[in-house]
Protein backbone atom coordinates (compact mmCIF):
# COMPACT_ATOMS: atom_id res chain seq x y z
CA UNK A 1 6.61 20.75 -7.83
CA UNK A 2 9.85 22.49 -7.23
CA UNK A 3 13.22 21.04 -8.04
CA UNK A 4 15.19 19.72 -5.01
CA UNK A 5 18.69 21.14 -4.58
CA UNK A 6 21.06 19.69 -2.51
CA UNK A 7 24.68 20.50 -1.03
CA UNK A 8 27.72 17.90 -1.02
CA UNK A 9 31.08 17.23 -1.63
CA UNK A 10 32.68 15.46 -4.76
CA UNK A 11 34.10 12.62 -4.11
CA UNK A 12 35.12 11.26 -7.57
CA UNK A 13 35.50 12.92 -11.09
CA UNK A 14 37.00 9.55 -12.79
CA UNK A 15 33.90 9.77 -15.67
CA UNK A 16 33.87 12.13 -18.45
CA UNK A 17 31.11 14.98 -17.81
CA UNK A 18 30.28 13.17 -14.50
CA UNK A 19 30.67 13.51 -10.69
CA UNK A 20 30.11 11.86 -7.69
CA UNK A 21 28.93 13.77 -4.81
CA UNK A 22 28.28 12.66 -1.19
CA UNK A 23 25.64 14.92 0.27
CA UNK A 24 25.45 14.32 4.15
CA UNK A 25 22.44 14.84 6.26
CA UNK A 26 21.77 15.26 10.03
CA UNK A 27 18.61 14.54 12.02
CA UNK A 28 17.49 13.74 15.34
CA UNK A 29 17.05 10.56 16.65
CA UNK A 30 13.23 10.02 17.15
CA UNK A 31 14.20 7.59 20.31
CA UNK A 32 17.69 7.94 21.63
CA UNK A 33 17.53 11.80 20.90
CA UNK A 34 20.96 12.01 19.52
CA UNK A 35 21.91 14.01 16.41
CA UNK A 36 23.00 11.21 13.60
CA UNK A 37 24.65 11.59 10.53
CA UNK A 38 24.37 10.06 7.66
CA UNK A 39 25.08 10.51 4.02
CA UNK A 40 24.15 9.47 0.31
CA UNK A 41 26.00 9.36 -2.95
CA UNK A 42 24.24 11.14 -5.91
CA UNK A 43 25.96 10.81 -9.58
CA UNK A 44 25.48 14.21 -11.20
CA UNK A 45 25.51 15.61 -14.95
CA UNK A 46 29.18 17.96 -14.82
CA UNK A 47 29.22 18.75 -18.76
CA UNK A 48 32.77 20.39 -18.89
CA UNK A 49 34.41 18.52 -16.76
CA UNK A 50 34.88 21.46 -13.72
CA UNK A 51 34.51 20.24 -10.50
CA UNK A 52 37.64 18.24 -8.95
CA UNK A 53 37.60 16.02 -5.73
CA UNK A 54 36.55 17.70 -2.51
CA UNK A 55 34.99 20.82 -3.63
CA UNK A 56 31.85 21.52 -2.48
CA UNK A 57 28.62 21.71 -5.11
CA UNK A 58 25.34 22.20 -5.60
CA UNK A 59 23.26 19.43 -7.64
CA UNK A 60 19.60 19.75 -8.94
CA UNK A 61 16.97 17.52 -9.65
CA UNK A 62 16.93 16.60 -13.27
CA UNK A 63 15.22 14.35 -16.13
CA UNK A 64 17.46 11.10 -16.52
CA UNK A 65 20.43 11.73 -18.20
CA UNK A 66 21.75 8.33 -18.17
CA UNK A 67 21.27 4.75 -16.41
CA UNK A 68 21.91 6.35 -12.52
CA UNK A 69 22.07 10.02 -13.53
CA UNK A 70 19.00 12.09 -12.31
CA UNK A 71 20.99 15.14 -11.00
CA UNK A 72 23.11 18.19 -12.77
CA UNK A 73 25.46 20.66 -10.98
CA UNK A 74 23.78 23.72 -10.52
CA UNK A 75 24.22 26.79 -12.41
CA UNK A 76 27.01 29.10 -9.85
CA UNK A 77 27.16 25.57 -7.93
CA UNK A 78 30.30 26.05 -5.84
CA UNK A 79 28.64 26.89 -2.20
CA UNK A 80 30.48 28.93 0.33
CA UNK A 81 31.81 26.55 2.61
């Protein structure tokens, strides 16, 4: 099973060799029709400490790293904006 990668913004780098990322997705409502928005905060493995608040990143699918780690920036992970 491939590894899901996902696109987001950080939001916090206050932990050592960690990062918060908010990774928004939009869909159509299956009723009203109307495109909503919503997002989800992931907590991903940053080992040197790179990434600074609102840059955007790519995270991967990992093994657990910690308690609520289960992601890792990916390798050439700032996206294009």
């Amino acid at each position: 099973m491939p590894k899901r990668i996902l696109q987001g913004v950080v939001t916090s780098d206050a932990n050592a060799q960690t990062i918060t990322v908010s990774v928004e997705r939009r869909f159509t409502h299956p009723v009203l029709k109307k495109t909503i928005r919503k997002s989800k905060k992931y907590r991903a493995h940053d080992e040197n400490n790179t990434y600074k608040v609102g840059e955007t990143v790519r995270i991967i699918e990992c093994a657990p790293k910690s308690k609520t780690k289960r992601w890792e920036v990916y390798a050439g992970a700032k996206a294009e904006a």
